[in-house]
N, C-alpha and C. Protein backbone atom coordinates (compact mmCIF):
# COMPACT_ATOMS: atom_id res chain seq x y z
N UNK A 1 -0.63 -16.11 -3.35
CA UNK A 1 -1.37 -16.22 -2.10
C UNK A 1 -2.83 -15.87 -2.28
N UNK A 2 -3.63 -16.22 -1.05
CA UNK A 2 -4.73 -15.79 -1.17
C UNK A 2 -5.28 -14.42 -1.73
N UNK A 3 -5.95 -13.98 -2.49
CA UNK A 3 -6.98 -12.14 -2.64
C UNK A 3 -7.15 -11.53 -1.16
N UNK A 4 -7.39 -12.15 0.02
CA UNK A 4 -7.75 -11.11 0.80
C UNK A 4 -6.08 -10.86 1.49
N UNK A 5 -5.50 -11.57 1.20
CA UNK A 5 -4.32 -10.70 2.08
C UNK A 5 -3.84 -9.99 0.93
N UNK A 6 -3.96 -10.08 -0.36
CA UNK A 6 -3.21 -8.81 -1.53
C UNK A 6 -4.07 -7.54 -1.28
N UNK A 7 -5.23 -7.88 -1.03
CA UNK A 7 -6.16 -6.65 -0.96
C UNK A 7 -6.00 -6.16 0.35
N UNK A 8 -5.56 -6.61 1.53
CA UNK A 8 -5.28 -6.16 2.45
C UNK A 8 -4.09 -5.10 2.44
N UNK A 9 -3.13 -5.91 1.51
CA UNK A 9 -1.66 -4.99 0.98
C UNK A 9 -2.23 -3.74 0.65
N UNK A 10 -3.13 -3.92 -0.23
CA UNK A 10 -3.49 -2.59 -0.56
C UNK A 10 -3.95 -1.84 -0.35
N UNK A 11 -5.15 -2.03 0.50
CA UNK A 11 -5.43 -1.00 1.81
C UNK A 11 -4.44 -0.45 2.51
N UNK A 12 -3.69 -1.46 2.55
CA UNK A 12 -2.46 -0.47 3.84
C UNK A 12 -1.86 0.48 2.78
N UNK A 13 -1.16 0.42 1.74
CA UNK A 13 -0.80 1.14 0.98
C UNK A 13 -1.40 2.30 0.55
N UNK A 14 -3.03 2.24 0.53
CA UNK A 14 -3.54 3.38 0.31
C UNK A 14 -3.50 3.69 1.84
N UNK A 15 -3.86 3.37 3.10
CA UNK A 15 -3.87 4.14 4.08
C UNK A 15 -2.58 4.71 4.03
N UNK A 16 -1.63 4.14 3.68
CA UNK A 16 -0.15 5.15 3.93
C UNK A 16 -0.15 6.52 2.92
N UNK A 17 -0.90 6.16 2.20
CA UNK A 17 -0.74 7.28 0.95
C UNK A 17 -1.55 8.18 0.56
N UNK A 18 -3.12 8.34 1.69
CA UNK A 18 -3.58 9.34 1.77
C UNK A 18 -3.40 10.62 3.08
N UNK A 19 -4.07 11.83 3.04
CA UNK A 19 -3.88 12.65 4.10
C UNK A 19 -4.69 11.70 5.24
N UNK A 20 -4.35 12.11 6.56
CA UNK A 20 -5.09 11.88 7.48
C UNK A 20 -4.19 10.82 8.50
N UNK A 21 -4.53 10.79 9.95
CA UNK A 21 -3.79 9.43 10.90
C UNK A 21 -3.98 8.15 10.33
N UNK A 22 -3.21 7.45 9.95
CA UNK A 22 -3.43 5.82 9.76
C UNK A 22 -3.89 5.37 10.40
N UNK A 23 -5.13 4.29 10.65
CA UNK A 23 -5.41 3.98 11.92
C UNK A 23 -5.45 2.39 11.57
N UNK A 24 -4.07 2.02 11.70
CA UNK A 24 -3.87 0.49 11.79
C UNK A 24 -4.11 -0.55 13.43
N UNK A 25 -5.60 -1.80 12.76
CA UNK A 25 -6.32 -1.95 14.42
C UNK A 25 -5.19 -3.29 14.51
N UNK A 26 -4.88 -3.92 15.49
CA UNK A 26 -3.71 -5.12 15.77
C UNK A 26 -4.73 -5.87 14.84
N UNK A 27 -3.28 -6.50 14.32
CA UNK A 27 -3.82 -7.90 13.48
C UNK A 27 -4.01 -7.69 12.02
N UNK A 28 -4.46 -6.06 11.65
CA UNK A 28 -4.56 -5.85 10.50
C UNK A 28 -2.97 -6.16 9.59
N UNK A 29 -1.95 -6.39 10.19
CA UNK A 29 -0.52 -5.80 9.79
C UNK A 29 0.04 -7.34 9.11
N UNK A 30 -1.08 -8.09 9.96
CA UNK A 30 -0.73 -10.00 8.98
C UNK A 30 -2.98 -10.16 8.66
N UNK A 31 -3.06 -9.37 8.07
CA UNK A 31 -4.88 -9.26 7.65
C UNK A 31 -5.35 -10.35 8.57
N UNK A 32 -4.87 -10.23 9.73
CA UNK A 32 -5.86 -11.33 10.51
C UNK A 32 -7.33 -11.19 10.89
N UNK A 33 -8.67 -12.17 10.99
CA UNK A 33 -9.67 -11.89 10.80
C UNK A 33 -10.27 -11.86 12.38
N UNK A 34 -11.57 -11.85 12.44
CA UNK A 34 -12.25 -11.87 13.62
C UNK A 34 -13.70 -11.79 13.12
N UNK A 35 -14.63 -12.45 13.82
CA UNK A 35 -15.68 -12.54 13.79
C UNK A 35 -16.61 -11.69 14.55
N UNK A 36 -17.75 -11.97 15.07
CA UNK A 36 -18.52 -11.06 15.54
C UNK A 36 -18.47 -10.89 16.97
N UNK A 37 -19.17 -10.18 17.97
CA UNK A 37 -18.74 -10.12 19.33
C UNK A 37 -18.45 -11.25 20.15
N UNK A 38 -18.03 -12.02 21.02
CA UNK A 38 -16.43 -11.56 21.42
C UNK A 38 -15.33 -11.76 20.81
N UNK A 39 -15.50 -12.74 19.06
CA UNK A 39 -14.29 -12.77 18.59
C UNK A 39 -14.10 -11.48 17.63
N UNK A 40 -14.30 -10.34 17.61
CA UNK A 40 -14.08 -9.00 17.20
C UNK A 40 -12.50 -9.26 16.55
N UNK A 41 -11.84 -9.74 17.66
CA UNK A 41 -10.35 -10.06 17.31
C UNK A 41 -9.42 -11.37 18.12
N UNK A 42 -9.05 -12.24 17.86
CA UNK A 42 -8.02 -13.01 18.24
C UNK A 42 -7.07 -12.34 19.37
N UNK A 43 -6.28 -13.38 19.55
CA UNK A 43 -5.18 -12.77 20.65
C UNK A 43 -4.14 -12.60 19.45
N UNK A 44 -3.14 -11.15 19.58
CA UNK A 44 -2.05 -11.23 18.64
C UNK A 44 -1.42 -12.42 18.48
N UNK A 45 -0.99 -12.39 16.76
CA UNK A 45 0.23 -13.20 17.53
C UNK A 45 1.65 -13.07 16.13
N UNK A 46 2.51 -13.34 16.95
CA UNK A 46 3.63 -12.81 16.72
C UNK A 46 4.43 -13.93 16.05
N UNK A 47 4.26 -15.15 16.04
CA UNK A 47 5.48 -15.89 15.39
C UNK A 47 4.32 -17.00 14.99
N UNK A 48 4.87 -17.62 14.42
CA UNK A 48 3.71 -19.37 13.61
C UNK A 48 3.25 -18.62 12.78
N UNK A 49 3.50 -17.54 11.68
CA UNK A 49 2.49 -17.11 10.67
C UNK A 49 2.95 -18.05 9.54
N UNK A 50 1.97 -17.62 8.75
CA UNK A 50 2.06 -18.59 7.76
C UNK A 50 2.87 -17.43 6.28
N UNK A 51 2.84 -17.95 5.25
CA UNK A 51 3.98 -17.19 4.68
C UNK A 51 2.73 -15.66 3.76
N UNK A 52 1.87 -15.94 3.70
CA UNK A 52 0.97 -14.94 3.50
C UNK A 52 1.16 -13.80 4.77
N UNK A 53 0.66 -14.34 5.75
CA UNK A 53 0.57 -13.61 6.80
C UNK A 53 2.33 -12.52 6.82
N UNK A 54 3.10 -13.51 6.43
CA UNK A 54 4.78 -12.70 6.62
C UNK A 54 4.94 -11.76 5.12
N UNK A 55 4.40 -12.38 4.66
CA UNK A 55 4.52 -11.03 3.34
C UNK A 55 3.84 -9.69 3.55
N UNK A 56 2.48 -10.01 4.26
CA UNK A 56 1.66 -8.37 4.52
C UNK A 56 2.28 -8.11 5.64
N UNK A 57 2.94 -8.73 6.80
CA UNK A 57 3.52 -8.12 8.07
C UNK A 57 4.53 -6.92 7.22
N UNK A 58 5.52 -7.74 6.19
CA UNK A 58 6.47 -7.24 5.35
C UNK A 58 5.96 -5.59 5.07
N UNK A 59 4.98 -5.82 4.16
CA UNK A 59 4.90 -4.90 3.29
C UNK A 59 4.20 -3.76 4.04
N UNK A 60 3.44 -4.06 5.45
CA UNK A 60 3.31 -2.99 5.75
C UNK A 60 3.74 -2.61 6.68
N UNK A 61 5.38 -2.95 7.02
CA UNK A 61 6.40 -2.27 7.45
C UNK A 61 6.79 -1.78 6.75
N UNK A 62 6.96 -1.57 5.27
CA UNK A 62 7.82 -1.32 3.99
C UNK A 62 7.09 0.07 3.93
N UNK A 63 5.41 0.31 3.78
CA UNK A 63 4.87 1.38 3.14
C UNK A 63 4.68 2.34 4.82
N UNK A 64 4.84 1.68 5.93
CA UNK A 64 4.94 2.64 7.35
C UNK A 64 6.34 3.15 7.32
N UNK A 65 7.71 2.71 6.74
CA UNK A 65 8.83 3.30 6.61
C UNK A 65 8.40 4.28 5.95
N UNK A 66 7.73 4.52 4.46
CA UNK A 66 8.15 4.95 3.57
C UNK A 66 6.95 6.47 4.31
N UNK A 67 5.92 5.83 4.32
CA UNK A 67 5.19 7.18 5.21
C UNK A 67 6.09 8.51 6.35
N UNK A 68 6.59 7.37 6.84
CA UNK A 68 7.21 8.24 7.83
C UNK A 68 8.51 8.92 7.48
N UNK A 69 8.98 8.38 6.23
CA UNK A 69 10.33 9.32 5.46
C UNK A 69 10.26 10.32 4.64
N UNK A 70 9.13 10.09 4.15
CA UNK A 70 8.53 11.45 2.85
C UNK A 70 7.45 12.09 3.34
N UNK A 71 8.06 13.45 3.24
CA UNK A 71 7.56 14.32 4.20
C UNK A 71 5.94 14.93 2.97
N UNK A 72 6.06 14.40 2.05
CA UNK A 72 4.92 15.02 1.24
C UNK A 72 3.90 13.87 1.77
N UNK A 73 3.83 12.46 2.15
CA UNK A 73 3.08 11.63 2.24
C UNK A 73 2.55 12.27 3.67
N UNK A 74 3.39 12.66 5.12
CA UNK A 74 2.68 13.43 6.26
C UNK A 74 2.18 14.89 5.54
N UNK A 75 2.89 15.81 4.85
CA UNK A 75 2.01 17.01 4.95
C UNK A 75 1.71 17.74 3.57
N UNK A 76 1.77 16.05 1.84
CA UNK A 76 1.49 17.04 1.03
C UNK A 76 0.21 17.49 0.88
N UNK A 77 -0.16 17.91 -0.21
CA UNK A 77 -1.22 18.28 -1.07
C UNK A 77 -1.48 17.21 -2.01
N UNK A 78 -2.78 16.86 -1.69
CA UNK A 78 -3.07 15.27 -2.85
C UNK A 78 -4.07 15.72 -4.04
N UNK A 79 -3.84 14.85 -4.65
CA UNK A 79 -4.41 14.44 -6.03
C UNK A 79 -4.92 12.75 -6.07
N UNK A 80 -5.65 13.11 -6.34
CA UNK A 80 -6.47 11.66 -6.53
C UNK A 80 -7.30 11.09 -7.59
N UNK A 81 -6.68 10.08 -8.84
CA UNK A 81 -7.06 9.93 -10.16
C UNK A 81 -7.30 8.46 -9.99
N UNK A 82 -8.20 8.40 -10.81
CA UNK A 82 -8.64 6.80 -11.34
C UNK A 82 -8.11 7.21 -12.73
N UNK A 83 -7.58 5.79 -12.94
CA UNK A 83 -6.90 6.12 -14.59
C UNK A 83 -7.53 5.12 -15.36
N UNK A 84 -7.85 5.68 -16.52
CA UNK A 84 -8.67 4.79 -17.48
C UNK A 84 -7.99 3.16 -17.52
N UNK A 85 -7.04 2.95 -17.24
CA UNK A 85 -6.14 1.45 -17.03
C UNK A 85 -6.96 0.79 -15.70
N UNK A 86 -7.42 1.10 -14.99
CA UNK A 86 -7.91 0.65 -13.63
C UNK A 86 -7.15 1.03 -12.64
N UNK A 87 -5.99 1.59 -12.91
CA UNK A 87 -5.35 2.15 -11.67
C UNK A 87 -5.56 3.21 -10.55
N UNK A 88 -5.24 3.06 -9.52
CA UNK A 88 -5.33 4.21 -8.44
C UNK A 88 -4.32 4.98 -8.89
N UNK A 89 -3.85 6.79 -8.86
CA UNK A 89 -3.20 7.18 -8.57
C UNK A 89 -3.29 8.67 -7.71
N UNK A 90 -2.35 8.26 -6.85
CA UNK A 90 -2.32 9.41 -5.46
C UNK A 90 -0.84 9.87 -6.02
N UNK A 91 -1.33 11.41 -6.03
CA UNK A 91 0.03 12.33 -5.84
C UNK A 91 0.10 13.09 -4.67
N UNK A 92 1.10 13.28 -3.82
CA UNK A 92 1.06 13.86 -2.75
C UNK A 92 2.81 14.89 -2.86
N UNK A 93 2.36 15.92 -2.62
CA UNK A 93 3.26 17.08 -3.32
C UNK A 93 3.60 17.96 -1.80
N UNK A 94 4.72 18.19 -1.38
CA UNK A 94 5.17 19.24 -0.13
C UNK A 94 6.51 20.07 -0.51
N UNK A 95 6.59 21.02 -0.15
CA UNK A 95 7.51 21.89 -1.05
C UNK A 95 8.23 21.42 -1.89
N UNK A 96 9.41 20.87 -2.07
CA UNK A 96 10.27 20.46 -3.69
C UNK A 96 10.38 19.02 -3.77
N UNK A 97 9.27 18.05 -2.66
CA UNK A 97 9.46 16.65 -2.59
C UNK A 97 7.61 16.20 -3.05
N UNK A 98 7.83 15.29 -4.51
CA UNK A 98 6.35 14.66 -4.80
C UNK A 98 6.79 12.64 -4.47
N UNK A 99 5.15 12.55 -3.93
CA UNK A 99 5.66 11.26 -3.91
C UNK A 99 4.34 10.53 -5.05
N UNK A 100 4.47 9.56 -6.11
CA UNK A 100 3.37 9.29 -6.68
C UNK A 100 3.23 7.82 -6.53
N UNK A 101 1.69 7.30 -5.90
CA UNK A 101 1.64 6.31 -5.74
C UNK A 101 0.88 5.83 -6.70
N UNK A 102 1.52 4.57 -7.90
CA UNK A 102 -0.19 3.27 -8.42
C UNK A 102 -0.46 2.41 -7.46
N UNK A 103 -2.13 2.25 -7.06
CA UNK A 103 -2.15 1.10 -7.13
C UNK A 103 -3.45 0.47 -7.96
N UNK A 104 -2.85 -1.10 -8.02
CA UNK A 104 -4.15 -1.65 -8.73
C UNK A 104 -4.58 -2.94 -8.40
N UNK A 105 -5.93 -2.43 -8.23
CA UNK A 105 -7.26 -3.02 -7.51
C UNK A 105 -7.25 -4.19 -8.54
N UNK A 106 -7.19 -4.86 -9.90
CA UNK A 106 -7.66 -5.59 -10.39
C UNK A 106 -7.13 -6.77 -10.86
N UNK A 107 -7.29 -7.91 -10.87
CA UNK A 107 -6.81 -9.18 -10.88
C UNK A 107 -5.75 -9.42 -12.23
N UNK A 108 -5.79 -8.26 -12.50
CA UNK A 108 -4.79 -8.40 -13.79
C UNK A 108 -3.55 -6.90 -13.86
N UNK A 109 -2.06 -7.68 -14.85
CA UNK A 109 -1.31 -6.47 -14.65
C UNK A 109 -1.47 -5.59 -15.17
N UNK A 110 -0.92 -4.31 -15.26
CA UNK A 110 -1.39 -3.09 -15.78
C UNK A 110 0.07 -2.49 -16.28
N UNK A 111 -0.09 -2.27 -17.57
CA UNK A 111 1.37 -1.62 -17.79
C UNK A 111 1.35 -0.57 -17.19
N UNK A 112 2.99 0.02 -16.94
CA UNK A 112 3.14 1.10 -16.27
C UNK A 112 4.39 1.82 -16.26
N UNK A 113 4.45 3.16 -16.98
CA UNK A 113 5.86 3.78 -16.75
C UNK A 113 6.23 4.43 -15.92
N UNK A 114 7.44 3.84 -15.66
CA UNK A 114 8.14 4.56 -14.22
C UNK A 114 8.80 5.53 -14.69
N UNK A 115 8.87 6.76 -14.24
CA UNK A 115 10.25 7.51 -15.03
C UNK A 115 11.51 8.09 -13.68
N UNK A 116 10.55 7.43 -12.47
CA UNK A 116 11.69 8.05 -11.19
C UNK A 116 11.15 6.61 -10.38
N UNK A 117 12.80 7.02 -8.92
CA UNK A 117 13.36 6.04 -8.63
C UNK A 117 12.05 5.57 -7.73
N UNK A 118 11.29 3.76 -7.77
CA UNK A 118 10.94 3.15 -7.19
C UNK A 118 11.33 3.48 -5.03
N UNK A 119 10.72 3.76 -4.70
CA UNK A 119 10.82 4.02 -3.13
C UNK A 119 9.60 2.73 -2.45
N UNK A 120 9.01 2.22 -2.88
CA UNK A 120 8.03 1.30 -2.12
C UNK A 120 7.70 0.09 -2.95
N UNK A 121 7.43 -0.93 -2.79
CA UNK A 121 6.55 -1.82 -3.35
C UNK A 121 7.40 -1.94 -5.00
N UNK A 122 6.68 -2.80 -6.11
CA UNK A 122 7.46 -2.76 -7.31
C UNK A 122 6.53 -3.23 -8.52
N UNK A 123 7.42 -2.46 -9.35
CA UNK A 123 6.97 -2.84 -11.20
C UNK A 123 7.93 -3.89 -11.56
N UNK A 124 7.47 -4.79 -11.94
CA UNK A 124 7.72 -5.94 -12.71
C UNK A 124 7.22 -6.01 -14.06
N UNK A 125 8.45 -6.18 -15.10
CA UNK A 125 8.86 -6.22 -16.59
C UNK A 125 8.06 -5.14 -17.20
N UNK A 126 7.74 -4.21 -16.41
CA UNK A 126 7.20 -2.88 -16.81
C UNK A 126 5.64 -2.74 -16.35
N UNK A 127 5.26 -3.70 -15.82
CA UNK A 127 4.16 -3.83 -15.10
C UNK A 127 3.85 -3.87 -13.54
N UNK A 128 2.80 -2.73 -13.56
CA UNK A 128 2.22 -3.25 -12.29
C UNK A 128 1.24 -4.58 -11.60
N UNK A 129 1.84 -5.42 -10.70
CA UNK A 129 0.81 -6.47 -10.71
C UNK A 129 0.05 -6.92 -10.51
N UNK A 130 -1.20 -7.48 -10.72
CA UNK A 130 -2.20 -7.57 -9.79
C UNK A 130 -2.07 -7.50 -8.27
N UNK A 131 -3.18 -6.26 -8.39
CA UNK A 131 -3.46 -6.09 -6.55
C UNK A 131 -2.07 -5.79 -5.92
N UNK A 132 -1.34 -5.17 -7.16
CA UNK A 132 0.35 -4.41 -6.56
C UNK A 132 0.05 -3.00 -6.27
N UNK A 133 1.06 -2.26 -5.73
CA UNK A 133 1.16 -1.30 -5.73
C UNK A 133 2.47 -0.59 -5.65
N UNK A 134 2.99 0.65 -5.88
CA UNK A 134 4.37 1.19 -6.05
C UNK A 134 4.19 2.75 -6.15
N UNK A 135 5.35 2.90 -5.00
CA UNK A 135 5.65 4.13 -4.80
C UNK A 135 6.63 4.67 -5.42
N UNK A 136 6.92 6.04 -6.00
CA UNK A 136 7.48 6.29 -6.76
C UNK A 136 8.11 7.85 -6.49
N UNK A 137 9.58 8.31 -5.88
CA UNK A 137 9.94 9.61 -5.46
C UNK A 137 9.75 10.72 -7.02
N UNK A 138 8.57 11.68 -6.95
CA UNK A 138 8.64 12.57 -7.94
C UNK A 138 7.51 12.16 -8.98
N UNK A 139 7.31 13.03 -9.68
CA UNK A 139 6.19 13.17 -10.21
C UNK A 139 5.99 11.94 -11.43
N UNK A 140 4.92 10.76 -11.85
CA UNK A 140 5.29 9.99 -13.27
C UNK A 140 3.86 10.21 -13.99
């Protein structure tokens, strides 16, 4: 699919995976656009998307589940690394529960070892994929 709806994925993914309120505006949830005053934003809309639009609706229902189930993503303690690979990584740590998120910003895959169970998003043949991202229960 298009770059701006993968990169949209990934915004939402990092908004789920840092401290602070998410502040998802309508429309962001299928990266719908808007122009300048009065088209700021479209009228929602809810069905006729196109299959881009249904994959980011997807996925950021997938990473708002996963926010709202792991209690380290509402109240851990973060860590925040750029890794010499190009990757993002957020650790977010609350008493005996870590959640560790990659993601990656760059048009290419990034190897990546998992050593605990996948909870969001996914590694493919040991890679993360362009403009993917993956959540991961416990520390990697």
């Amino acid at each position: 699919g298009d770059d701006g709806y993968a990169k949209m994925r990934l915004f939402m993914s990092y908004l789920m995976s840092v401290p602070g309120i998410p502040c998802v505006y309508y429309g962001d949830e299928i990266a719908d656009v808007g122009g300048n005053d009065p088209d700021n934003r479209r009228m929602v809309r809810f069905d006729a998307l196109d299959a881009d639009e249904v994959d980011t609706r997807a996925h950021v229902a997938e990473w708002n589940r996963l926010r709202r189930s792991r209690m380290s993503l509402l109240y851990g303690q973060t860590t925040i690394e750029a890794l010499p690979t190009g990757l993002l990584r957020i650790e977010r740590q609350y008493l005996d529960e870590t959640t560790t998120v990659y993601i990656n910003p760059t048009p290419s895959p990034v190897a990546i070892d998992v050593m605990s169970e996948v909870v969001a998003g996914a590694v493919q043949g040991g890679e993360l994929p362009a403009y993917g991202c993956v959540a991961i229960a416990g520390a990697s």
